[in-house]
N, C-alpha and C. Protein backbone atom coordinates (compact mmCIF):
# COMPACT_ATOMS: atom_id res chain seq x y z
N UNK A 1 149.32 62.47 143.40
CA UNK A 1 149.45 62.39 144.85
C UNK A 1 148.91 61.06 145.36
N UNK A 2 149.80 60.37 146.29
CA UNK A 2 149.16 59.03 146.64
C UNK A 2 148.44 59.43 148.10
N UNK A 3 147.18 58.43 148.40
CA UNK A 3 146.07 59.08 149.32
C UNK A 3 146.33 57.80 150.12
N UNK A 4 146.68 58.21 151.47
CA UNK A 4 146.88 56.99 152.73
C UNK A 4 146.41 56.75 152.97
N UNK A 5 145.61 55.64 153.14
CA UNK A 5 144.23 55.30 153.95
C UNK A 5 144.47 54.08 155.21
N UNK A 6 143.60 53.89 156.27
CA UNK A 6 143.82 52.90 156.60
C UNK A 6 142.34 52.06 156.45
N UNK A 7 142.83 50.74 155.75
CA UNK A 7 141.48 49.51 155.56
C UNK A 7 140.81 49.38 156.58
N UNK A 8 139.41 49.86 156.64
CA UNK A 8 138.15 49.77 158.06
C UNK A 8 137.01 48.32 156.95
N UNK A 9 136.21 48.00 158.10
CA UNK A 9 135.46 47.01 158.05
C UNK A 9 134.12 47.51 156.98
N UNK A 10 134.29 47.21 155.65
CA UNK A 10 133.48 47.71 154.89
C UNK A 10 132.58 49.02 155.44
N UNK A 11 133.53 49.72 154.71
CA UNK A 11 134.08 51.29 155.16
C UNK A 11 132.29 52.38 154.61
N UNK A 12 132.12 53.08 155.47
CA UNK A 12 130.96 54.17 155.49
C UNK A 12 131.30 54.59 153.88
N UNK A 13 130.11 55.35 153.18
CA UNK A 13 130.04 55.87 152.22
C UNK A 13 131.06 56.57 151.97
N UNK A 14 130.97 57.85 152.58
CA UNK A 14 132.32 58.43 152.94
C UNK A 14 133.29 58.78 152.35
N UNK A 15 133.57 57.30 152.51
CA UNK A 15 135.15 56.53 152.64
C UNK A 15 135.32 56.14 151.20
N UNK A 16 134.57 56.21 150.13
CA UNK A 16 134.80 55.58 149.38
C UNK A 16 135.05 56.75 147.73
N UNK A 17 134.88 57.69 148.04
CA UNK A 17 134.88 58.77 147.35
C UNK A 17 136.35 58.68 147.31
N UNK A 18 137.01 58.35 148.35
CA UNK A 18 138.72 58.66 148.19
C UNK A 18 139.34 57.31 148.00
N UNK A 19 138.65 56.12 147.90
CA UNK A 19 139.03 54.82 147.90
C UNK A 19 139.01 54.25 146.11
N UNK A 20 137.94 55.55 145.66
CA UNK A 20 138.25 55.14 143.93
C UNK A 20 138.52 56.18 143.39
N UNK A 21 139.04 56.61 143.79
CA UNK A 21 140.09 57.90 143.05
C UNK A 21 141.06 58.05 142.81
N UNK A 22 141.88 56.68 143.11
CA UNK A 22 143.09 56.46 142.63
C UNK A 22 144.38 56.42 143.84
N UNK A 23 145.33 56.08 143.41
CA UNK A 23 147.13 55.83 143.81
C UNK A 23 146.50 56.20 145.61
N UNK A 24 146.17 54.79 145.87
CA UNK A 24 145.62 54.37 147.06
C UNK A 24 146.88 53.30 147.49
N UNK A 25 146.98 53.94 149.14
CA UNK A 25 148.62 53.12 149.79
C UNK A 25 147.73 52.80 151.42
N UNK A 26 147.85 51.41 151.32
CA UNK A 26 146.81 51.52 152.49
C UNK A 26 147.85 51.43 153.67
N UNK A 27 147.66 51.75 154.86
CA UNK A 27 148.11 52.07 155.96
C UNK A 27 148.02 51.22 156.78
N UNK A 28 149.16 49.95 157.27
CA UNK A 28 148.86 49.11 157.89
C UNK A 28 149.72 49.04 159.00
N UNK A 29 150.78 49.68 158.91
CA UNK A 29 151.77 49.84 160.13
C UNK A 29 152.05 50.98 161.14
N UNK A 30 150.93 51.96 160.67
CA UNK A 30 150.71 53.30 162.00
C UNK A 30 150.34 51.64 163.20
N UNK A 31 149.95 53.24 164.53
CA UNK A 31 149.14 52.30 165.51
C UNK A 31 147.98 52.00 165.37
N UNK A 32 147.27 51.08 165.75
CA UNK A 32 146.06 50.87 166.06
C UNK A 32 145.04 51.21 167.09
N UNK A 33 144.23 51.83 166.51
CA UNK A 33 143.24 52.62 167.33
C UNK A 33 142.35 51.95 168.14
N UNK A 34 142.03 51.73 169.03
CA UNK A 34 141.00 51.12 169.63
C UNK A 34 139.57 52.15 169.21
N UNK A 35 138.31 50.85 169.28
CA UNK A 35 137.45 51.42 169.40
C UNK A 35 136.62 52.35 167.91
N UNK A 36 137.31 52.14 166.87
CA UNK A 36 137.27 52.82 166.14
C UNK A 36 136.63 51.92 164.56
N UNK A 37 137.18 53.00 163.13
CA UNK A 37 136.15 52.22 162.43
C UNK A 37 137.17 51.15 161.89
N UNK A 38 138.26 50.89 162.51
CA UNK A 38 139.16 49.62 161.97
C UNK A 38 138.49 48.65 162.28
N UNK A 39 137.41 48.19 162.93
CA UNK A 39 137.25 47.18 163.27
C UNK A 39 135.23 47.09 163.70
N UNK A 40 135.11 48.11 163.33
CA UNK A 40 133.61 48.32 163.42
C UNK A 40 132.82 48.97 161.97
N UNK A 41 131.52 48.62 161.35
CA UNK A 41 130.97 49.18 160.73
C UNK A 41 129.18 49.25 161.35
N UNK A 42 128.79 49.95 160.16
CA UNK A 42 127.12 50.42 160.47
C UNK A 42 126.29 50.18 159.96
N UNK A 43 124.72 49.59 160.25
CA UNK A 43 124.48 49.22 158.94
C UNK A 43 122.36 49.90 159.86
N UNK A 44 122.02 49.94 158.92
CA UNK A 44 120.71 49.99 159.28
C UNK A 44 119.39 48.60 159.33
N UNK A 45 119.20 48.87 160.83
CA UNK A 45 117.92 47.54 161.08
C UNK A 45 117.06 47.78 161.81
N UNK A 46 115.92 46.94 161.68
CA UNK A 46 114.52 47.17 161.94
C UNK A 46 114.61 48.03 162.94
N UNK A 47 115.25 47.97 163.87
CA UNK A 47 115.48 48.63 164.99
C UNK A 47 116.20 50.18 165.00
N UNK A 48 116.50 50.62 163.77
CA UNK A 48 117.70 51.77 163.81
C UNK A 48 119.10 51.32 163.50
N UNK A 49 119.80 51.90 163.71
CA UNK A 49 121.40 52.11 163.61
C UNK A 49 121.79 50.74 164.65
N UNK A 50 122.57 49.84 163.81
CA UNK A 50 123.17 48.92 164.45
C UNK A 50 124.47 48.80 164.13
N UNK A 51 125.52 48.67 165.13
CA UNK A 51 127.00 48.33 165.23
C UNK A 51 127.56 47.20 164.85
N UNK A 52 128.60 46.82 163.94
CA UNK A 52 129.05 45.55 164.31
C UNK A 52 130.12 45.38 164.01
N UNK A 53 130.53 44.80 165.22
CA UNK A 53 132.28 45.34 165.78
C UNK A 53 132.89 43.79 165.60
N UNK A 54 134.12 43.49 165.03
CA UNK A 54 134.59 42.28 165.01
C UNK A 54 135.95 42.54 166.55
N UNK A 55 135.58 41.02 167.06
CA UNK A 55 136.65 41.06 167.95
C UNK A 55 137.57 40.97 167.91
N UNK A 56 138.54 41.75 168.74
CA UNK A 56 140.05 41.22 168.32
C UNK A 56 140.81 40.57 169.64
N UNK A 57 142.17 39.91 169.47
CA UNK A 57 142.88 39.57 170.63
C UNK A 57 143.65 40.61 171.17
N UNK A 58 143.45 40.59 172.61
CA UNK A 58 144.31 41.63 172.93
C UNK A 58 146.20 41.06 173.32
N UNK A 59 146.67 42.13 172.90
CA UNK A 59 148.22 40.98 173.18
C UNK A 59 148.67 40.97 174.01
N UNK A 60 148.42 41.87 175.41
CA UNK A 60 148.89 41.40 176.73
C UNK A 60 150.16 42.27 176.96
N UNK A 61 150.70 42.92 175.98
CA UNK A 61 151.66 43.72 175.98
C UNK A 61 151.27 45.74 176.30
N UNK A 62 152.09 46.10 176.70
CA UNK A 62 151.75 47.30 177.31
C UNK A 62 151.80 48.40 175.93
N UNK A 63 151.27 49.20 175.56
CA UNK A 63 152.02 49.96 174.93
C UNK A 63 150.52 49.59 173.19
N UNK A 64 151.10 50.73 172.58
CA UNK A 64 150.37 50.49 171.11
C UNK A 64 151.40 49.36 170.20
N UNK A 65 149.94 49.18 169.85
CA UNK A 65 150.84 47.75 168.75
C UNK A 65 150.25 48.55 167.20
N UNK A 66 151.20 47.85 166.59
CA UNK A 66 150.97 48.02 164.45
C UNK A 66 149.64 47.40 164.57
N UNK A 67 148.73 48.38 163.28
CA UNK A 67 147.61 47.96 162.95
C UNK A 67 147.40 46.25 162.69
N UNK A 68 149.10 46.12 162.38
CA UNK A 68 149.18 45.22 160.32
C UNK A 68 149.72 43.75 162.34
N UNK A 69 149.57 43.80 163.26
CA UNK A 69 149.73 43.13 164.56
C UNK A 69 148.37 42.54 164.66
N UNK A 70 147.49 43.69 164.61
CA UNK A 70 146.10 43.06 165.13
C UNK A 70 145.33 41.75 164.78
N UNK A 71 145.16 40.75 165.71
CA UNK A 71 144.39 39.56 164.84
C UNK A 71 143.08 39.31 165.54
N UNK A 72 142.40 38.92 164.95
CA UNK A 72 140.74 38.40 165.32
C UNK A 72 140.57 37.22 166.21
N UNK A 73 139.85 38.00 166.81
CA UNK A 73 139.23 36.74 167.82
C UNK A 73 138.09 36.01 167.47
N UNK A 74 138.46 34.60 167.39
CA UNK A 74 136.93 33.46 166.94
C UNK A 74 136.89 32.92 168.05
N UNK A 75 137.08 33.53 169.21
CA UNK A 75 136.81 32.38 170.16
C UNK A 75 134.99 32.07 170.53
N UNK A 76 134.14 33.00 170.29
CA UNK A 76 132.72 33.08 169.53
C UNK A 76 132.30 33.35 168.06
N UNK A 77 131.36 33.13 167.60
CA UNK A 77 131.16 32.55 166.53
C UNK A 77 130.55 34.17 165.70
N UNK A 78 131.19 35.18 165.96
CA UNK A 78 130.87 36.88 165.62
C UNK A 78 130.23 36.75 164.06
N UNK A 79 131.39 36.08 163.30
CA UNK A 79 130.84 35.84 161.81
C UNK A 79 129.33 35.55 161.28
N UNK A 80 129.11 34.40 161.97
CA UNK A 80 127.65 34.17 162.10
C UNK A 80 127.06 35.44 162.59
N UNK A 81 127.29 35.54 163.51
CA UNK A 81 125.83 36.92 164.01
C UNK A 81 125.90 38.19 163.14
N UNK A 82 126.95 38.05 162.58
CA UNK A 82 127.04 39.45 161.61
C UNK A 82 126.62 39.25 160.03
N UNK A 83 126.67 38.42 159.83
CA UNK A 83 125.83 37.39 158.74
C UNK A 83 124.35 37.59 158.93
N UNK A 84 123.99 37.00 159.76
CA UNK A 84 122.57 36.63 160.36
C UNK A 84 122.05 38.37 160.42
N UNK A 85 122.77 39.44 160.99
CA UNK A 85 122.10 41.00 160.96
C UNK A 85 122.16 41.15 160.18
N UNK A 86 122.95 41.29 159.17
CA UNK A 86 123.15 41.97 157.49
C UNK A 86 121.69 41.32 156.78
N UNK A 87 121.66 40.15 156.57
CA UNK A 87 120.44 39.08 156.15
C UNK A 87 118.96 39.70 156.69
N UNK A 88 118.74 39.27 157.60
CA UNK A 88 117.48 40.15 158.58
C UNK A 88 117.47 41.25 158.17
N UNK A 89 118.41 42.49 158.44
CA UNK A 89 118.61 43.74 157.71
C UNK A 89 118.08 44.32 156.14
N UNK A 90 118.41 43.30 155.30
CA UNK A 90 118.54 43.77 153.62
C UNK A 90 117.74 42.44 153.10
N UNK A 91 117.23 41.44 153.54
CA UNK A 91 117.29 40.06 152.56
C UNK A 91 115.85 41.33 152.01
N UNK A 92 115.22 41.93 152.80
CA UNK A 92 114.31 42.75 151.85
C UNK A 92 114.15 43.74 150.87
N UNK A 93 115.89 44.21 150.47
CA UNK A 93 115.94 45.28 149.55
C UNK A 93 116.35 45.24 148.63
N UNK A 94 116.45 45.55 147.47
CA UNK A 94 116.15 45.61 145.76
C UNK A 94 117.10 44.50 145.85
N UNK A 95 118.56 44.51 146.03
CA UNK A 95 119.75 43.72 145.73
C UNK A 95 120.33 43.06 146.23
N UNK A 96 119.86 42.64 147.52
CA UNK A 96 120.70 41.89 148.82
C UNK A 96 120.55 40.32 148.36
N UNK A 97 120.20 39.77 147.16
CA UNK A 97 119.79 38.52 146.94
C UNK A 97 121.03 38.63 145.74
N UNK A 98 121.57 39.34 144.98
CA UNK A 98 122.45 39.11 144.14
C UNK A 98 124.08 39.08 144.87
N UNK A 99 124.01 39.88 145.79
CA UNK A 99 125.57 39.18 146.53
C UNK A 99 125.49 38.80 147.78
N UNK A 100 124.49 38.24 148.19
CA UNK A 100 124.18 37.13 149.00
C UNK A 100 125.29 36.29 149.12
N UNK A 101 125.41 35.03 147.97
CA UNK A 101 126.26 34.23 147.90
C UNK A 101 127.72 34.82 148.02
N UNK A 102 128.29 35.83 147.70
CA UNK A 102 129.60 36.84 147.65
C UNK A 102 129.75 36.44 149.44
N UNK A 103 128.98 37.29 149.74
CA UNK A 103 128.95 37.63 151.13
C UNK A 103 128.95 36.04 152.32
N UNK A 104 128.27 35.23 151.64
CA UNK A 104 128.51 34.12 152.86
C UNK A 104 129.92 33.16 152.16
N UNK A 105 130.67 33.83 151.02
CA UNK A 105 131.98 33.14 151.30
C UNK A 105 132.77 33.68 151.84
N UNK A 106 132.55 35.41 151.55
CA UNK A 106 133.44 36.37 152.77
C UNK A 106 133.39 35.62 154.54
N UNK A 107 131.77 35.38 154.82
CA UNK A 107 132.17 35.27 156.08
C UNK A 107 132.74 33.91 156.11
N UNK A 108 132.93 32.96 155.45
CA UNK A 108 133.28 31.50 155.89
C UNK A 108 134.45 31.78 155.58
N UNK A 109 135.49 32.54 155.69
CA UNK A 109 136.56 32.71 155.10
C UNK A 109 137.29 32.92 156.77
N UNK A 110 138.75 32.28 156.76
CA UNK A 110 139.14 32.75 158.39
C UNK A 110 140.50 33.06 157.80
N UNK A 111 140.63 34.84 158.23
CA UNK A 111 141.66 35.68 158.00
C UNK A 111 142.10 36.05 159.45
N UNK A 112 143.11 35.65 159.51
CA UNK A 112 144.31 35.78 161.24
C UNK A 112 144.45 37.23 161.74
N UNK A 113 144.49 38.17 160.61
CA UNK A 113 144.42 39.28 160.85
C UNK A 113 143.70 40.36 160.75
N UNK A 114 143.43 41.31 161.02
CA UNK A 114 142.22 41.91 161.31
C UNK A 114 142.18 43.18 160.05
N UNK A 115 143.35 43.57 159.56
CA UNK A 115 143.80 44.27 158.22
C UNK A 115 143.62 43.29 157.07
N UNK A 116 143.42 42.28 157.30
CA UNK A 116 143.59 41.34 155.88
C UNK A 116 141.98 40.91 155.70
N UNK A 117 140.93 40.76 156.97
CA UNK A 117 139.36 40.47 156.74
C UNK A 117 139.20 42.27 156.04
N UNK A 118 139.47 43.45 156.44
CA UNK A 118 138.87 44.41 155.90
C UNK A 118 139.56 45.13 154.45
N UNK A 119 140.96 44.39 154.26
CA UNK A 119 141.33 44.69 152.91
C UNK A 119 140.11 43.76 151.83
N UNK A 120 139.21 42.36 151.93
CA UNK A 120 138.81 41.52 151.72
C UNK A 120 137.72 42.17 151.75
N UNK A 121 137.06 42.68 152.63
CA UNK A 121 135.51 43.55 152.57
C UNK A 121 135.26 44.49 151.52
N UNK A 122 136.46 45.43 151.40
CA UNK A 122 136.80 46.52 150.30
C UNK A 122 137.05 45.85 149.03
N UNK A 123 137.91 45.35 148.91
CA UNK A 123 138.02 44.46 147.44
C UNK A 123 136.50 43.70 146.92
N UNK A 124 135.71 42.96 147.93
CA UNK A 124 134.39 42.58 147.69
C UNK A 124 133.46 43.41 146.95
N UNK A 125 133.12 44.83 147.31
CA UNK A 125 132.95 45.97 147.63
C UNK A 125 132.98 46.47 145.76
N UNK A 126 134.46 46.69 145.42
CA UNK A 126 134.96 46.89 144.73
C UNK A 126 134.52 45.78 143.49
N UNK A 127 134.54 44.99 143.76
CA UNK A 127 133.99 43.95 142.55
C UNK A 127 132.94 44.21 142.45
N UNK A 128 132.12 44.19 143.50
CA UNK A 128 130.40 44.64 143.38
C UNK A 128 130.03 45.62 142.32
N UNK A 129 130.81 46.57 142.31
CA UNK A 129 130.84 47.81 141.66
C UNK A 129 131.75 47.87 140.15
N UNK A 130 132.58 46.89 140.02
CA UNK A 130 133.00 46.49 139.02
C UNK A 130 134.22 47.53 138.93
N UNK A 131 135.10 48.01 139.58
CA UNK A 131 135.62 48.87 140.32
C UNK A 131 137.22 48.47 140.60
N UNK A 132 138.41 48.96 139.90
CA UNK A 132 139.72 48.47 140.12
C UNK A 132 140.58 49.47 141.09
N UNK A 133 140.71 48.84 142.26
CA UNK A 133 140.72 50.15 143.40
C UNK A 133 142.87 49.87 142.82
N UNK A 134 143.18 51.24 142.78
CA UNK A 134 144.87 51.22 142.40
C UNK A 134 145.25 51.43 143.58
N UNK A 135 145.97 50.45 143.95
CA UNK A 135 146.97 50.33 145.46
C UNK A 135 148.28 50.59 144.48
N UNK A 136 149.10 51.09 145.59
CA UNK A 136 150.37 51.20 145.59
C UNK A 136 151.43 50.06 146.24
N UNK A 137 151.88 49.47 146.00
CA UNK A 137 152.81 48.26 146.42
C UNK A 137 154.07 48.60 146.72
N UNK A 138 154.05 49.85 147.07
CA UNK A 138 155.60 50.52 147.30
C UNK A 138 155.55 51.00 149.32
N UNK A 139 156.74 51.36 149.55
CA UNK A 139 157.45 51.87 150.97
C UNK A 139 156.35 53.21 150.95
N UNK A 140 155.77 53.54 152.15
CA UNK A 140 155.98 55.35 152.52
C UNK A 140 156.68 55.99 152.71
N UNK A 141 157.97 55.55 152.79
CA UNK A 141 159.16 56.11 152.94
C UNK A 141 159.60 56.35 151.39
N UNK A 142 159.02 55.94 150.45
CA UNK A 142 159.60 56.18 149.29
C UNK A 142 159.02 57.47 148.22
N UNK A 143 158.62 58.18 149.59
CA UNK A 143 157.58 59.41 148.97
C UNK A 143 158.14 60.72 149.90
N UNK A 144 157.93 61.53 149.87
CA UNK A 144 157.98 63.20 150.36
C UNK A 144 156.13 63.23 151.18
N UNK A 145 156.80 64.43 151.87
CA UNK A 145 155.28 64.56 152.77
C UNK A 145 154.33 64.96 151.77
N UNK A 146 154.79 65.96 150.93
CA UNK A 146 154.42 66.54 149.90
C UNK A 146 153.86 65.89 148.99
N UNK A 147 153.90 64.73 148.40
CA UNK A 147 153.57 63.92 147.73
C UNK A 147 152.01 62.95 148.35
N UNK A 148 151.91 62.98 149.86
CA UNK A 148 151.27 62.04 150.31
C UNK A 148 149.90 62.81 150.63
N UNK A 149 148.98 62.61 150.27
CA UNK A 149 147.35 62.95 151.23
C UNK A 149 147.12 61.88 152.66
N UNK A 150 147.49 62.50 153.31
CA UNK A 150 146.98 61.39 154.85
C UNK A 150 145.97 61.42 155.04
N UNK A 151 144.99 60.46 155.08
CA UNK A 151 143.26 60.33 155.21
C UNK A 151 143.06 59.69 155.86
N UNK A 152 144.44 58.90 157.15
CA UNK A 152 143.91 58.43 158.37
C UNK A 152 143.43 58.73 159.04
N UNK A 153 142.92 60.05 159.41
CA UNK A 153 141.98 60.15 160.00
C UNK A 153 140.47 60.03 160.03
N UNK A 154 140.53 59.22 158.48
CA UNK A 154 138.71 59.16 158.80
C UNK A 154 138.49 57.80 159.47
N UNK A 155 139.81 56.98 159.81
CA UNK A 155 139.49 55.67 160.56
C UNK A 155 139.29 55.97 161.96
N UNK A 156 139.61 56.82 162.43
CA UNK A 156 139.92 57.16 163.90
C UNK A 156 138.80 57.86 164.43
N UNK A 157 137.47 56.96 164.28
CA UNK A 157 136.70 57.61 164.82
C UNK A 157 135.61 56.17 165.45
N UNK A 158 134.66 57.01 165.88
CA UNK A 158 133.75 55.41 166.59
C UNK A 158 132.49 55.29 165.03
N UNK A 159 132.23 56.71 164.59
CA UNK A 159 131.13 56.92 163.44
C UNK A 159 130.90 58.20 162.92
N UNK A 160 130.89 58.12 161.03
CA UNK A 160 130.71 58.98 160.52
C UNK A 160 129.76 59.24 160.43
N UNK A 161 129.11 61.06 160.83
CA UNK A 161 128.15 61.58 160.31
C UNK A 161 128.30 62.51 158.93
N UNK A 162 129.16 61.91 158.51
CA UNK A 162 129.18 62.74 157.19
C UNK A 162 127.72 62.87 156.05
N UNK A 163 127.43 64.11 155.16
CA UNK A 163 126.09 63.86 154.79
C UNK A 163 126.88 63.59 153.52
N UNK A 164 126.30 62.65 152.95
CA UNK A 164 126.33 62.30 151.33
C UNK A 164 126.16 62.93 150.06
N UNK A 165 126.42 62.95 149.20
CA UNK A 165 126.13 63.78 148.37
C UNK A 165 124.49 63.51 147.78
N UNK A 166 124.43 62.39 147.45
CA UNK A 166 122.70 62.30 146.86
C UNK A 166 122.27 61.03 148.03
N UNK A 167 120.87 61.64 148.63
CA UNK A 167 120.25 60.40 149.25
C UNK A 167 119.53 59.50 148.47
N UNK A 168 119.72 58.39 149.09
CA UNK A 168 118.70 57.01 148.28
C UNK A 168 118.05 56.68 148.75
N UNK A 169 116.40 55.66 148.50
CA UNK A 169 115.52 55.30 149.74
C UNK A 169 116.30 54.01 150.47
N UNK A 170 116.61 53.85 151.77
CA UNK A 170 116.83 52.70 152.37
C UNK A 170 115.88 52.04 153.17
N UNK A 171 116.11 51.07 153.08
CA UNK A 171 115.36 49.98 153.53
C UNK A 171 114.35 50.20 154.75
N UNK A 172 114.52 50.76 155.60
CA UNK A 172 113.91 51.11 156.87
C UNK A 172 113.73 52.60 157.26
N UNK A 173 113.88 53.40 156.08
CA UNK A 173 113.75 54.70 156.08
C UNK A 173 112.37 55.58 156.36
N UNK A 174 111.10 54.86 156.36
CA UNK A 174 109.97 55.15 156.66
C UNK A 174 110.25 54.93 158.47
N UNK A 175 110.58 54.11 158.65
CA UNK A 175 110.23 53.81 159.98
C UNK A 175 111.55 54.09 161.12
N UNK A 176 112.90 54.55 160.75
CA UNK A 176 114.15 55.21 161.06
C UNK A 176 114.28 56.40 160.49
N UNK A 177 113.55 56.92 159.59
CA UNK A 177 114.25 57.89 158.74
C UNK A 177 115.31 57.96 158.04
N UNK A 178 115.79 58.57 157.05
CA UNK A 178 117.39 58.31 156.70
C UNK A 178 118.63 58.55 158.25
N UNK A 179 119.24 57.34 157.35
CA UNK A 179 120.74 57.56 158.24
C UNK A 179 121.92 57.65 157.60
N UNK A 180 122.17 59.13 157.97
CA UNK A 180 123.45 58.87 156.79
C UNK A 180 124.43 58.30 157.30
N UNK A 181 125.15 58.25 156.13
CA UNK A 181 126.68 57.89 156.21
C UNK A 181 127.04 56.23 156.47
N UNK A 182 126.00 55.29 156.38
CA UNK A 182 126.03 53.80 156.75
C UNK A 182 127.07 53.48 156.29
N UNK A 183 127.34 51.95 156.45
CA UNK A 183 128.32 51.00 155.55
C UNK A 183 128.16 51.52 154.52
N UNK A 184 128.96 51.13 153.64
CA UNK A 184 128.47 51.12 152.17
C UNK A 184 127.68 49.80 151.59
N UNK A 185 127.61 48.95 152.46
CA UNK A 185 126.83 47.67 152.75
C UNK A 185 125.01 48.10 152.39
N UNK A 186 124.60 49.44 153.26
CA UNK A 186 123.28 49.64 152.94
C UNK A 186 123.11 50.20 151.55
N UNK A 187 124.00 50.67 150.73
CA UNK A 187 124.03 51.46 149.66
C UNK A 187 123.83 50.74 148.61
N UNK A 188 125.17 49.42 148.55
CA UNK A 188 124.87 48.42 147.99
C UNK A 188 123.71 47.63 147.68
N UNK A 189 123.20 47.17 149.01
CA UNK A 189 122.32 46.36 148.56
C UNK A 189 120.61 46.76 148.37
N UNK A 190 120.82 48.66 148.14
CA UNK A 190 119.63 49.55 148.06
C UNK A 190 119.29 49.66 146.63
N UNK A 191 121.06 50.13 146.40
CA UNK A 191 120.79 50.90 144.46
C UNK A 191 121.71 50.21 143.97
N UNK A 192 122.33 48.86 144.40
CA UNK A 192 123.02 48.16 143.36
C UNK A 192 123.72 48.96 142.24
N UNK A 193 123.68 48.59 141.13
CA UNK A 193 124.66 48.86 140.07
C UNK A 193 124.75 50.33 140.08
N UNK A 194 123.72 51.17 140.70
CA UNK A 194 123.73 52.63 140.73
C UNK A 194 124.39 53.07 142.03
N UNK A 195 124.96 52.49 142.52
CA UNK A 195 125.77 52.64 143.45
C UNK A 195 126.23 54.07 143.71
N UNK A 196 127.37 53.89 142.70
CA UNK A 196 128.31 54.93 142.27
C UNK A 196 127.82 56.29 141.87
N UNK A 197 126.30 56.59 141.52
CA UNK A 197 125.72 57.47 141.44
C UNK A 197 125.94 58.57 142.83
N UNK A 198 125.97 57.62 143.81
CA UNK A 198 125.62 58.23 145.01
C UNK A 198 127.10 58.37 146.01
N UNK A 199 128.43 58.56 145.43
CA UNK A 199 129.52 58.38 146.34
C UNK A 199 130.02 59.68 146.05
C-alpha cells in the first residue's frame, strides 16, 4: 500500500513512523492549507515551546492554490533567525555539534518553493539517520483508492500532541518539562544515532 503524505517543515516525531515505512508518494498538488504544519515546525527553548513558521508569498489570487504553487518569502532574512533559535536551543545537547555544519548549508540554500525547502529538511533528516526514505515517482492517478493510505491529514493541523512511544531526556526538560511530539529536530540532536529507538 502506498502512504500519501504531504512534506511539512522537518516534520514532528509523529510523522516519521509513517515516513520510514516505506512506498511513500508525497503530496504536492492537493490544496494548501494555511496556517498549518506545511510550513511551520516546533522545537523546544529556554523559554518553552517555540514556533517557527517560514514565510510564504501570498498570490493575490482568490481561491486555494496547489501546495507544489506555494513559494517563500525572503523578503526578511527568516533563515537566519531560525538558524540562530535552533543553535541557542540545542548548541547544548549531546549532538547538535555533529550536524551543525549539515544544517547551516540547509539554511544557506534558496529553494523558490516552499515543498522543495521541506522535501530538503526530510531528506536531511533521513541522512542523519542513515535512512533511505522510498518515494514513489509515479501519478496518483495510477493507483485505486484501495491501494492508497491518505495521511494528509497529519499536515493539516497548527500542532501535534501526539504522545510518543518512548520518552528521551530533552534539553530543557527540567525546567519545561517534557514536550511531546517536537520537531524531530529535538530528537535528533538529544539521542542522535539512537534516534530511531524512539519513533
Amino acid at each position: 500500500m502506498v502512504r500519501l503524505i504531504k512534506p511539512t517543515y522537518f516534520p514532528p516525531i509523529s510523522h516519521w513512523k509513517h515516513i520510514l515505512s516505506g512506498n511513500i508518494l508525497w503530496d504536492i498538488k492537493s490544496s494548501y492549507n494555511k496556517q498549518t504544519l506545511t510550513n511551520r515546525t516546533y522545537i523546544d527553548s529556554p523559554n518553552g515551546e517555540l514556533m517557527l513558521s517560514i514565510p510564504i508569498k501570498h498570490s493575490g489570487n482568490i481561491g486555494p492554490r496547489s501546495y507544489s504553487e506555494v513559494k517563500i518569502d525572503y523578503s526578511f532574512n527568516w533563515k537566519k533567525n531560525h538558524f540562530k533559535s535552533i543553535k541557542i536551543s540545542y548548541q547544548s545537547s549531546p549532538y547538535f555539534e555533529f550536524y551543525e555544519a549539515d544544517l547551516i548549508n540547509l539554511y544557506q540554500s534558496n529553494f523558490e518553493y516552499l515543498y522543495r525547502f521541506n522535501l530538503a529538511s526530510i531528506n536531511l533528516i533521513s541522512k542523519w539517520m542513515e535512512e533511505t526514505i522510498d518515494e514513489k515517482k509515479i501519478n496518483l492517478n495510477d493507483f485505486n483508492n484501495g491501494e492508497i493510505d491518505d495521511l494528509t491529514f497529519l499536515s493539516k493541523t497548527k500542532r501535534t500532541k501526539n504522545k510518543i512511544r518512548k520518552k528521551y531526556t530533552q534539553t530543557f526538560e527540567l525546567k519545561n518539562g517534557f514536550i511531546n511530539d517536537l520537531s524531530v529536530l529535538d530528537l535528533i540532536f538529544n539521542c542522535g544515532p539512537n534516534s530511531k529507538e524512539y519513533m
